[in-house]
C-alpha atoms as a PDB file:
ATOM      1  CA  UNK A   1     -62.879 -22.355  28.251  1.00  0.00           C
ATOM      2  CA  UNK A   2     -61.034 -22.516  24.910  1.00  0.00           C
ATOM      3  CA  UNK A   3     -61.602 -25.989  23.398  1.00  0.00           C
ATOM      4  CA  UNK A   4     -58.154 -27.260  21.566  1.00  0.00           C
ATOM      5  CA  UNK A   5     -58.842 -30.845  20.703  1.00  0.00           C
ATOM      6  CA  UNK A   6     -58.172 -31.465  17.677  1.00  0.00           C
ATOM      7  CA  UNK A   7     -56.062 -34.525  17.200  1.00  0.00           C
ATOM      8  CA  UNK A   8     -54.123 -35.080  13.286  1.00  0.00           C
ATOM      9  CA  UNK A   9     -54.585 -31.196  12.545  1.00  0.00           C
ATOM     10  CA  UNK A  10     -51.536 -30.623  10.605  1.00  0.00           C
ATOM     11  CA  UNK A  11     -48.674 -28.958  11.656  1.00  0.00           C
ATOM     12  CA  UNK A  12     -46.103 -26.775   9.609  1.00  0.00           C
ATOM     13  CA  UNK A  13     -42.530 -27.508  10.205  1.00  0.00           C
ATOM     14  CA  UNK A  14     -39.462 -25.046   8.966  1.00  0.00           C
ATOM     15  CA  UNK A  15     -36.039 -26.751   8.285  1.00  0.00           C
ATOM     16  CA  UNK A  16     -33.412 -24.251   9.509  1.00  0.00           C
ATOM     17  CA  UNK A  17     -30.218 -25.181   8.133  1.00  0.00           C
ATOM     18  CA  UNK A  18     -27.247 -23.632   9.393  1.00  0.00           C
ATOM     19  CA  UNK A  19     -24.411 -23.037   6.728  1.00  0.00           C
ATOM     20  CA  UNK A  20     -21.875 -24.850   9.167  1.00  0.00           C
ATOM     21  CA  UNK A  21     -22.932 -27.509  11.027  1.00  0.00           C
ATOM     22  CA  UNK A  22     -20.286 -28.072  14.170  1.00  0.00           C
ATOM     23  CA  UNK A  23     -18.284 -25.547  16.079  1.00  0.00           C
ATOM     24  CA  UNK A  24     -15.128 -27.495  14.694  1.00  0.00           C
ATOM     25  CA  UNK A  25     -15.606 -26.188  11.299  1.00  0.00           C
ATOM     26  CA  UNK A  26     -16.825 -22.448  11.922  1.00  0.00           C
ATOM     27  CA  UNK A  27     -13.600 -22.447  13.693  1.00  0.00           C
ATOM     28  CA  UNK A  28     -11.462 -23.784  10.594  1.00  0.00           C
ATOM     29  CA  UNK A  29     -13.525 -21.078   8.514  1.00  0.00           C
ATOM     30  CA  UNK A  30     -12.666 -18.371  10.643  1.00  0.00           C
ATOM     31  CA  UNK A  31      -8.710 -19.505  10.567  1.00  0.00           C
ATOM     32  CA  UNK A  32      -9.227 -19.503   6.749  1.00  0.00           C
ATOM     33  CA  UNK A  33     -10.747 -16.076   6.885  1.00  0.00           C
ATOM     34  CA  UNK A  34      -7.870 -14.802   9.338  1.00  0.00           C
ATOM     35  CA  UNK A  35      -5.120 -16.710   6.913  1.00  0.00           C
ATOM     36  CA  UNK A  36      -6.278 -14.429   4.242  1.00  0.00           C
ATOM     37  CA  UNK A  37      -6.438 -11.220   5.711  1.00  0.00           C
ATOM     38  CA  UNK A  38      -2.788 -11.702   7.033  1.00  0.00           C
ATOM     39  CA  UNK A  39      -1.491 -12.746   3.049  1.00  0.00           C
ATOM     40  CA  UNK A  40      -3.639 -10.093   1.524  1.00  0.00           C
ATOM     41  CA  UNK A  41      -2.069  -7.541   3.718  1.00  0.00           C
ATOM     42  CA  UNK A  42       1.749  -8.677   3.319  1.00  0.00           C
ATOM     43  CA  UNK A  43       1.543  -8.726  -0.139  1.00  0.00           C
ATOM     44  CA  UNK A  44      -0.032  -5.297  -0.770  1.00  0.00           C
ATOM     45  CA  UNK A  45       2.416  -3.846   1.987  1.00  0.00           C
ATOM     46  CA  UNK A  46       5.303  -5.638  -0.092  1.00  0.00           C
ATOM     47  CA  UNK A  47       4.071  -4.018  -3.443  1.00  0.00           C
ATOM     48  CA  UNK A  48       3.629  -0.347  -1.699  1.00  0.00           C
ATOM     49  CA  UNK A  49       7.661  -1.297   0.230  1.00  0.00           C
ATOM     50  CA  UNK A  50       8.896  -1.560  -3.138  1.00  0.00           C
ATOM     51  CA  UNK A  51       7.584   1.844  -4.273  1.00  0.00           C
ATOM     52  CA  UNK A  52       9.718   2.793  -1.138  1.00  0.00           C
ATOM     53  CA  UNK A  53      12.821   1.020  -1.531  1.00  0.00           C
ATOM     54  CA  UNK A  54      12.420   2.494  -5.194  1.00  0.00           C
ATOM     55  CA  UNK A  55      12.302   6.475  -3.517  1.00  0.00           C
ATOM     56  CA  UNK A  56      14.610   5.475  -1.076  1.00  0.00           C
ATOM     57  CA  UNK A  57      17.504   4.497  -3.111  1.00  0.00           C
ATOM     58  CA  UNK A  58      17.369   7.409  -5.709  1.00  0.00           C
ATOM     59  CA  UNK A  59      17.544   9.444  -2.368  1.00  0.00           C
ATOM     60  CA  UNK A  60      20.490   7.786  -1.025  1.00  0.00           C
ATOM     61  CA  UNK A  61      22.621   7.431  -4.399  1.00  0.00           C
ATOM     62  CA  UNK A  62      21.535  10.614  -5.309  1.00  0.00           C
ATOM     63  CA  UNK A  63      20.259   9.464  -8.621  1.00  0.00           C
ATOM     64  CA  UNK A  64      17.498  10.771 -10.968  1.00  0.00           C
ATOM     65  CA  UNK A  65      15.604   7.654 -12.084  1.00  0.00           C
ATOM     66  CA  UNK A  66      12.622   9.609 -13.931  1.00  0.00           C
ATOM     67  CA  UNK A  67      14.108   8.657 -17.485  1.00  0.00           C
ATOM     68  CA  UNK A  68      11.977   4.964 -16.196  1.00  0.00           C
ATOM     69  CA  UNK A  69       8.952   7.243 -16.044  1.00  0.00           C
ATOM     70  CA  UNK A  70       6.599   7.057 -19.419  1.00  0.00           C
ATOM     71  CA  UNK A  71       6.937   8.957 -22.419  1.00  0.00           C
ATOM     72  CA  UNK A  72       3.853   8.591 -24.810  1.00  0.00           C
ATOM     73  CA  UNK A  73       4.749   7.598 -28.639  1.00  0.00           C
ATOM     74  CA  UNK A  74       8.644   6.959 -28.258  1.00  0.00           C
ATOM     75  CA  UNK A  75      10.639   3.893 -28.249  1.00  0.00           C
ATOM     76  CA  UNK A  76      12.506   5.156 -25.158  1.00  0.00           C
ATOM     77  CA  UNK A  77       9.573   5.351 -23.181  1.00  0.00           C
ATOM     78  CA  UNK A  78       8.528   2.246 -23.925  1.00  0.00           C
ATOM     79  CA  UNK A  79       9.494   0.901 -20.775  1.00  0.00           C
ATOM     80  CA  UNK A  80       7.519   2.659 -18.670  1.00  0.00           C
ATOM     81  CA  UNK A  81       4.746   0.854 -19.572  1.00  0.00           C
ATOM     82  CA  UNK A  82       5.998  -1.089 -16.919  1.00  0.00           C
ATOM     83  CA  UNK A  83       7.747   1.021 -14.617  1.00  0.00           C
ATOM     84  CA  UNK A  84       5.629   3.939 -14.880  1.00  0.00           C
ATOM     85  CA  UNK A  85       4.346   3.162 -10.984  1.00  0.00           C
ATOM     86  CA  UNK A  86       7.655   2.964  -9.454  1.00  0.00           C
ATOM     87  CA  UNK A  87       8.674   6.126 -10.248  1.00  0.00           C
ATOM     88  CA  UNK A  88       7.515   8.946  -7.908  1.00  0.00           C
ATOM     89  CA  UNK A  89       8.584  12.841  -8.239  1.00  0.00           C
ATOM     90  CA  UNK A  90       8.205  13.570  -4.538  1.00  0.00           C
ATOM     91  CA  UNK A  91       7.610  12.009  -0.931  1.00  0.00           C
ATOM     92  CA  UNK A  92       4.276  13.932  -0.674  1.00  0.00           C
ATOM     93  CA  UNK A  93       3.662  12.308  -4.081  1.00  0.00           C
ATOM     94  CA  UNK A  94       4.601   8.578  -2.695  1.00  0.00           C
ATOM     95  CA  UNK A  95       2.628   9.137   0.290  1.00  0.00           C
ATOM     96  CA  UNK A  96      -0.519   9.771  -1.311  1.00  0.00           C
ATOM     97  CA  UNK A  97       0.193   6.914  -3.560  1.00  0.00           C
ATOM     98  CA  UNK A  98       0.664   4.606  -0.721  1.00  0.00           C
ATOM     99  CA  UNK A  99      -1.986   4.474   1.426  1.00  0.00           C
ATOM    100  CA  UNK A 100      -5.449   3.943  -1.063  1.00  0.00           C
ATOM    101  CA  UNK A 101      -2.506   1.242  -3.070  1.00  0.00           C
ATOM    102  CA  UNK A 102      -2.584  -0.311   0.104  1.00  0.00           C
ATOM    103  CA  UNK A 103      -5.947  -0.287   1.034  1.00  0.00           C
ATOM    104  CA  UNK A 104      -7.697  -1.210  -2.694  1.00  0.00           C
ATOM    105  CA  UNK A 105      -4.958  -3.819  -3.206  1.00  0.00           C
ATOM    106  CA  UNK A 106      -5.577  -5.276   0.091  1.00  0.00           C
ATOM    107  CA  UNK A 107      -9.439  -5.247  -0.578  1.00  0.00           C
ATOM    108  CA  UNK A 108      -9.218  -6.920  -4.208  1.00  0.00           C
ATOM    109  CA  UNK A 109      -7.001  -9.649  -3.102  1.00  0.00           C
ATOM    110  CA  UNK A 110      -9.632 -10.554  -0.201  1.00  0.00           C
ATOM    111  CA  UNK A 111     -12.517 -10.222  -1.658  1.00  0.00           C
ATOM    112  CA  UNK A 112     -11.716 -11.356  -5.305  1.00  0.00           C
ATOM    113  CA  UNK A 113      -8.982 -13.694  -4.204  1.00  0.00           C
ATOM    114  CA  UNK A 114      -9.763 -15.869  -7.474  1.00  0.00           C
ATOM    115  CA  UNK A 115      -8.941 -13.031  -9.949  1.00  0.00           C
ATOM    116  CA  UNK A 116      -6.825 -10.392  -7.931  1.00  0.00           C
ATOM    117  CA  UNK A 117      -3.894 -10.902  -9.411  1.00  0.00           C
ATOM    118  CA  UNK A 118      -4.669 -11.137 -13.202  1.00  0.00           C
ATOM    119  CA  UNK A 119      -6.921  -7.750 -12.598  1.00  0.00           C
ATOM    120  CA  UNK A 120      -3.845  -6.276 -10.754  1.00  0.00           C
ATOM    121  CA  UNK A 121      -1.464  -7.204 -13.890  1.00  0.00           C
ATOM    122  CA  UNK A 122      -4.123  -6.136 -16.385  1.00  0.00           C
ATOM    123  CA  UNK A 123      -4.924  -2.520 -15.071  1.00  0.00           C
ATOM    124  CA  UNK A 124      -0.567  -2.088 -14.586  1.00  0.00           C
ATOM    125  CA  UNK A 125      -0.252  -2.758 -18.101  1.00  0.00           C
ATOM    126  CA  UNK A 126      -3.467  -1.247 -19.775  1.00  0.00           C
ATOM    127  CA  UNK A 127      -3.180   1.618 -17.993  1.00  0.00           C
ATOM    128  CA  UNK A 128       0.314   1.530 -19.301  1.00  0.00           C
ATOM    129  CA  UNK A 129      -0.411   1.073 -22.587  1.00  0.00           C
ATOM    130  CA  UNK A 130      -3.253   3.612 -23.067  1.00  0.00           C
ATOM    131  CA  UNK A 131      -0.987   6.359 -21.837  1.00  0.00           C
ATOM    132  CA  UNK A 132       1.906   5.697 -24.321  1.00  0.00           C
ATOM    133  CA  UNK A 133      -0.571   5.387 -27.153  1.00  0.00           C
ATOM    134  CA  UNK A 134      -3.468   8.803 -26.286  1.00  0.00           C
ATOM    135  CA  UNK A 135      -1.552  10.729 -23.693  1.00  0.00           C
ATOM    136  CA  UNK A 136       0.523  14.303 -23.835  1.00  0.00           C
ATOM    137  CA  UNK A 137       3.552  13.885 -25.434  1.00  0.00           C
ATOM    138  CA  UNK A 138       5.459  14.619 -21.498  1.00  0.00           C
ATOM    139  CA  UNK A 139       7.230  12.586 -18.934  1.00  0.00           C
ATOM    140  CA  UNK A 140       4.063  10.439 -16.866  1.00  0.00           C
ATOM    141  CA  UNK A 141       5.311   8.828 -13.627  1.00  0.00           C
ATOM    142  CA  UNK A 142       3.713   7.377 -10.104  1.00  0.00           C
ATOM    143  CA  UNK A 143       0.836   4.639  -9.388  1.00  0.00           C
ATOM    144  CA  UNK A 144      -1.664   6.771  -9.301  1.00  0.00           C
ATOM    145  CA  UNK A 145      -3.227   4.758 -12.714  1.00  0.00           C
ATOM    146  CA  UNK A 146      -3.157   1.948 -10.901  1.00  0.00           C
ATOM    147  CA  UNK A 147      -4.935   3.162  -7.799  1.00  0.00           C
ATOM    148  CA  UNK A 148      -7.356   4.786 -10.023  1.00  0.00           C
ATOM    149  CA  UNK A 149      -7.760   1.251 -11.831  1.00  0.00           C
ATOM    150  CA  UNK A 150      -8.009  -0.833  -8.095  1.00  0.00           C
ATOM    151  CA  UNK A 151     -10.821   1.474  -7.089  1.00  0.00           C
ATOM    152  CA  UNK A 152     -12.929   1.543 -10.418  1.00  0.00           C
ATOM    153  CA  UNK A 153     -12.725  -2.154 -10.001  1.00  0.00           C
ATOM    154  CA  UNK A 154     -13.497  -2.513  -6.769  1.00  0.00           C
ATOM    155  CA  UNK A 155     -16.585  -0.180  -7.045  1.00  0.00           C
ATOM    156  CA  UNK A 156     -18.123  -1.303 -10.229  1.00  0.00           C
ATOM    157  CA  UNK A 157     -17.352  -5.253  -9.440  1.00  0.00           C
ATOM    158  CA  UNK A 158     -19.774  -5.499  -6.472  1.00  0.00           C
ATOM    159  CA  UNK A 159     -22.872  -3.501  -8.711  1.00  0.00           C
ATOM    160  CA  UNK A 160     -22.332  -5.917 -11.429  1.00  0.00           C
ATOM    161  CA  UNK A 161     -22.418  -9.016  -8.602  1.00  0.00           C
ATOM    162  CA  UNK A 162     -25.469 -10.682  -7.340  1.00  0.00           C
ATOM    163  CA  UNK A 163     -23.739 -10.466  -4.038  1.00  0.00           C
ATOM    164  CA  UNK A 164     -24.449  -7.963  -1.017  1.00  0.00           C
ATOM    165  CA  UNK A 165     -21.404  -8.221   0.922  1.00  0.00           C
ATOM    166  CA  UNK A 166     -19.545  -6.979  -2.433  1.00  0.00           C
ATOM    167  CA  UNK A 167     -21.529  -4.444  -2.715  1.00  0.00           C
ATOM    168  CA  UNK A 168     -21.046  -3.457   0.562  1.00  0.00           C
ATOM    169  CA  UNK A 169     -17.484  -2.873  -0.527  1.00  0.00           C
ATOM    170  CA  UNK A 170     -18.261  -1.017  -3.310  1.00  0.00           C
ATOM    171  CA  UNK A 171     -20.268   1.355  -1.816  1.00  0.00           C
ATOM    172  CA  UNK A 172     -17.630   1.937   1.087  1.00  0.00           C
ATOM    173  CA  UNK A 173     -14.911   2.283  -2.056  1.00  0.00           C
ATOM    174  CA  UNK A 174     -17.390   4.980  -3.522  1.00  0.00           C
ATOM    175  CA  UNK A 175     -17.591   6.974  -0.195  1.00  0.00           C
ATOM    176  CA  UNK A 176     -14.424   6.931   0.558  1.00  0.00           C
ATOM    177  CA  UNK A 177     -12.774   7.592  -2.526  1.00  0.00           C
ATOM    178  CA  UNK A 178     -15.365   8.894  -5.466  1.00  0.00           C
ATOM    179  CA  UNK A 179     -13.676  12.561  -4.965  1.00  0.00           C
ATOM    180  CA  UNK A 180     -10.932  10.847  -6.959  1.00  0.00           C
ATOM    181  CA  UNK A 181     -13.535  11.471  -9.503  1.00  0.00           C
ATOM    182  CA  UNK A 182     -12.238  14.825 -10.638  1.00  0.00           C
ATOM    183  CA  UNK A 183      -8.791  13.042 -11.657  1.00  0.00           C
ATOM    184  CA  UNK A 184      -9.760  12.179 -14.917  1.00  0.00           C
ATOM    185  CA  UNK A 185     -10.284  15.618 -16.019  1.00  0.00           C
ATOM    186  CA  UNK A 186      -7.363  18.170 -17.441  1.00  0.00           C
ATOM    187  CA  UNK A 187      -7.582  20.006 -14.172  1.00  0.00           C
ATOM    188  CA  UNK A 188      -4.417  20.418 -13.422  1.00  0.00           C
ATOM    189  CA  UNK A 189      -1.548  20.856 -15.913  1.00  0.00           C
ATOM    190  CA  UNK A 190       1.255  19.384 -13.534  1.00  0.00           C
ATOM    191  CA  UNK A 191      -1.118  15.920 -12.786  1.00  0.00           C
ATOM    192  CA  UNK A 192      -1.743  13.502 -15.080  1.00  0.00           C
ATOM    193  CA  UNK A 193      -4.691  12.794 -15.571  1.00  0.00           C
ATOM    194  CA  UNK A 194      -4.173  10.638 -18.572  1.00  0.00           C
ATOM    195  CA  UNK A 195      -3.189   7.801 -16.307  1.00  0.00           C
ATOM    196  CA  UNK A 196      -5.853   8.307 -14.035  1.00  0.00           C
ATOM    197  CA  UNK A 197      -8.446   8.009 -16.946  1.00  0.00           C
ATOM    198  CA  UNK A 198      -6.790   4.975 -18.145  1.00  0.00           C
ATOM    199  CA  UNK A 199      -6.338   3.287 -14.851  1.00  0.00           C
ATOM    200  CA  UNK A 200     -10.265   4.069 -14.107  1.00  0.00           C
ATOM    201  CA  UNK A 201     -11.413   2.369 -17.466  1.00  0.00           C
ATOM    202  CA  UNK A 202      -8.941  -0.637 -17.287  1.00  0.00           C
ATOM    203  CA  UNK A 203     -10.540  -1.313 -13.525  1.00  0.00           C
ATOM    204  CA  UNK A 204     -13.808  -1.169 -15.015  1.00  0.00           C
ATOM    205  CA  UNK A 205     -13.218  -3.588 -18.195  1.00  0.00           C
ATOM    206  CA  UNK A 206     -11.759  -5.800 -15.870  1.00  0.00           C
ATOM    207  CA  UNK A 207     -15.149  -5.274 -13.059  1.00  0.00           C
ATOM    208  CA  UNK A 208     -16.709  -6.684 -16.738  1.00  0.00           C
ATOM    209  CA  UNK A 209     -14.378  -9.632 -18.020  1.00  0.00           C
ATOM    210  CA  UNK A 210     -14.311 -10.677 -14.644  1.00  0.00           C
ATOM    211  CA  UNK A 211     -17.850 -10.650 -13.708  1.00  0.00           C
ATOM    212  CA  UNK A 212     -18.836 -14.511 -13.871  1.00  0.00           C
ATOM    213  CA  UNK A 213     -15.304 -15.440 -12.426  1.00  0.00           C
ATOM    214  CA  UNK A 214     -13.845 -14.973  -8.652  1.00  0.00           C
ATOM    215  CA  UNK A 215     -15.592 -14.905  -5.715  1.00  0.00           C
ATOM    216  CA  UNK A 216     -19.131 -16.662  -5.677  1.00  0.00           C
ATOM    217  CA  UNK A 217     -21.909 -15.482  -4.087  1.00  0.00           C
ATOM    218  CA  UNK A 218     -21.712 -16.536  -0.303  1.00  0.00           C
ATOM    219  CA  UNK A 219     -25.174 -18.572   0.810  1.00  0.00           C
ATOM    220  CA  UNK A 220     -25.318 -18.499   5.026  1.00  0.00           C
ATOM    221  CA  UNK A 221     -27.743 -20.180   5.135  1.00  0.00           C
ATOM    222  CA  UNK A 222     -30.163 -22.615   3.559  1.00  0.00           C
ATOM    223  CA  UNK A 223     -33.686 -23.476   4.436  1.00  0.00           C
ATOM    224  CA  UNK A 224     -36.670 -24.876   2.715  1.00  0.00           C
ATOM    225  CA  UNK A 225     -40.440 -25.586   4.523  1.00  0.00           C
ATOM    226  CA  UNK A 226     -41.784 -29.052   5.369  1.00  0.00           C
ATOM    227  CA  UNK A 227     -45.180 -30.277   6.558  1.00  0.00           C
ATOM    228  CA  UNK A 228     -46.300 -32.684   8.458  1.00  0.00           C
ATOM    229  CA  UNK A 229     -49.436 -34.527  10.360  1.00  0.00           C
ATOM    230  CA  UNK A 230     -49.196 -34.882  13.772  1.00  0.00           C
ATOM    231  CA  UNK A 231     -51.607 -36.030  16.802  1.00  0.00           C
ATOM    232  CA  UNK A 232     -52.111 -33.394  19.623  1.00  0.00           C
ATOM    233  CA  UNK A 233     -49.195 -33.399  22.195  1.00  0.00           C
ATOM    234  CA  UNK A 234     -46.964 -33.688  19.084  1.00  0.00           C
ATOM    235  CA  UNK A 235     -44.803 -30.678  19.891  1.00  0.00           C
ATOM    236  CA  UNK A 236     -41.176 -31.186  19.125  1.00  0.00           C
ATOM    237  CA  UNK A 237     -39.340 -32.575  16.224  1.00  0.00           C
ATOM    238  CA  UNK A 238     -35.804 -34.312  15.789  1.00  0.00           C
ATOM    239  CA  UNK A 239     -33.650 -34.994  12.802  1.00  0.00           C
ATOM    240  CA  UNK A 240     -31.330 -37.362  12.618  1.00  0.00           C
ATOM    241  CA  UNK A 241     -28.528 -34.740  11.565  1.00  0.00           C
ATOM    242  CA  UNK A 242     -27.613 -33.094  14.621  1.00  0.00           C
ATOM    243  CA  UNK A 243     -27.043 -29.627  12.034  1.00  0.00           C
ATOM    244  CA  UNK A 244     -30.507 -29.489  11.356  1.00  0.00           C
ATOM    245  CA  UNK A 245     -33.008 -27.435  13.450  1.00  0.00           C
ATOM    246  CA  UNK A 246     -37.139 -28.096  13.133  1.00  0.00           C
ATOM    247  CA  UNK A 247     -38.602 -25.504  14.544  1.00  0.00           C
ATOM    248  CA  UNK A 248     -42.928 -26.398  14.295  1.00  0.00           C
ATOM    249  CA  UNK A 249     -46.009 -23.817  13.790  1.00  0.00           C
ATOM    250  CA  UNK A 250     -49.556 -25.054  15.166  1.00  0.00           C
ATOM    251  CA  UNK A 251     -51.810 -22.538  12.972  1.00  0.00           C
ATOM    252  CA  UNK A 252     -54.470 -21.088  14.932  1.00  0.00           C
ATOM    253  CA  UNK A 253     -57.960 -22.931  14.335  1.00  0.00           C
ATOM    254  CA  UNK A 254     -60.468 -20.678  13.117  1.00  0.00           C
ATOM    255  CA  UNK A 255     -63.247 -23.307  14.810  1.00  0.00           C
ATOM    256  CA  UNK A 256     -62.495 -22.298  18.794  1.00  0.00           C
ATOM    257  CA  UNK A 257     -64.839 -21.869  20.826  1.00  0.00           C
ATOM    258  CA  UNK A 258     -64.630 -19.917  24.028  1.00  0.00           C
ATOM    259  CA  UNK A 259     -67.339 -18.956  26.971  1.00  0.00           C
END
């Protein structure tokens, strides 16, 4: 027989805390969560429509609105600073603009809701700005600089973070998109890569101003180790808040005897 009396031995209780405590508000969280997916994706599919409406009415008037593009080191291309992005050459050009605008945009307003929008006016006009002051002295147009900028951000942010589920992102923005690696570089003569150099370093000073602001690191859930002294029998625990779950541990006794 295996002898187990041993009345007061001490038993070790864990405190499981769930980060929500009633179904009520998991479900409000989850409405929250849904709330922002839904504004994060109208307003980056209103900031990519606008690059449309943009193409779409030079087609139709048949006008030639690349004199908005960016000309480095002249007063008359000072205003492409700003408009710079809304100025594409080509449909196949637009397209390829689009989609990662869409997707990086949507991404940095979800996950860094706090600071989206000042990184998202910073890397427009940095990116801006670097190109009139260091680039060729030739006509630079399209949002590539920005996209370049969303996705440096994006992937340097979460490294920087003491927070796995942005660096989950990050590593998804690397795999997906770190071919766009090869922008930066005079490759082509007809690209330029000017903005894509700038956009990349303005989405990384930003991943660094913005380190210690935004999104905070998300704790699921908190738990900390109790002990107690119980008599034999003693096998279940209650709390008095119904969120809290005491789950007990009777160590094994070292002193059994069995025959």
């Amino acid at each position: 027989m295996q002898s187990e009396q041993q009345a007061g031995r001490p038993i070790v209780s864990r405190v499981f805390r769930p980060d929500t405590h009633t179904s009520e508000s998991f479900a409000e969280e989850l409405e929250d969560e849904r709330r922002k997916v839904i504004f994060s994706a109208i307003f980056s599919g209103a900031v990519v429509l606008v690059l449309w409406i943009v193409k779409l009415y030079e087609l139709m008037f048949d006008l030639d609105l690349r004199f908005l593009g960016l000309r480095p080191r002249s007063l008359e291309g000072l205003p492409g600073i700003l408009t710079e992005p809304l100025i594409h050459g080509s449909f196949s050009h637009l397209i390829s603009n689009s989609v990662p605008l869409f997707l990086l945009l949507m991404a940095s307003i979800y996950f860094y809701r706090g600071v989206a929008f000042r990184v998202l006016f910073r890397i427009w006009i940095m990116t801006g700005v670097l190109v009139w002051l260091a680039a060729r002295p030739s006509l630079h147009i399209g949002a590539s600089g920005v996209v370049y900028g969303l996705a440096s951000f994006l992937a340097v942010s979460g490294f920087i973070r003491n927070d796995n589920r942005l660096l989950a992102i990050s590593l998804l923005v690397v795999f997906l998109y770190g071919g766009m690696i090869w922008g930066i570089f005079p490759v082509f003569q007809n690209v330029s890569w000017e903005s894509h150099l700038a956009g990349a370093f303005s989405g990384v000073w930003c991943a660094w101003i913005y380190r210690r602001q935004g999104p905070k690191q998300h704790v699921y859930f908190a738990d900390e180790e109790t002990e107690d002294t119980v008599s034999e029998g003693d096998t279940h625990h209650t709390h008095p808040n119904p969120g809290i779950i005491i789950y007990t541990y009777i160590p094994k006794d070292s002193n059994e005897s069995k025959s």
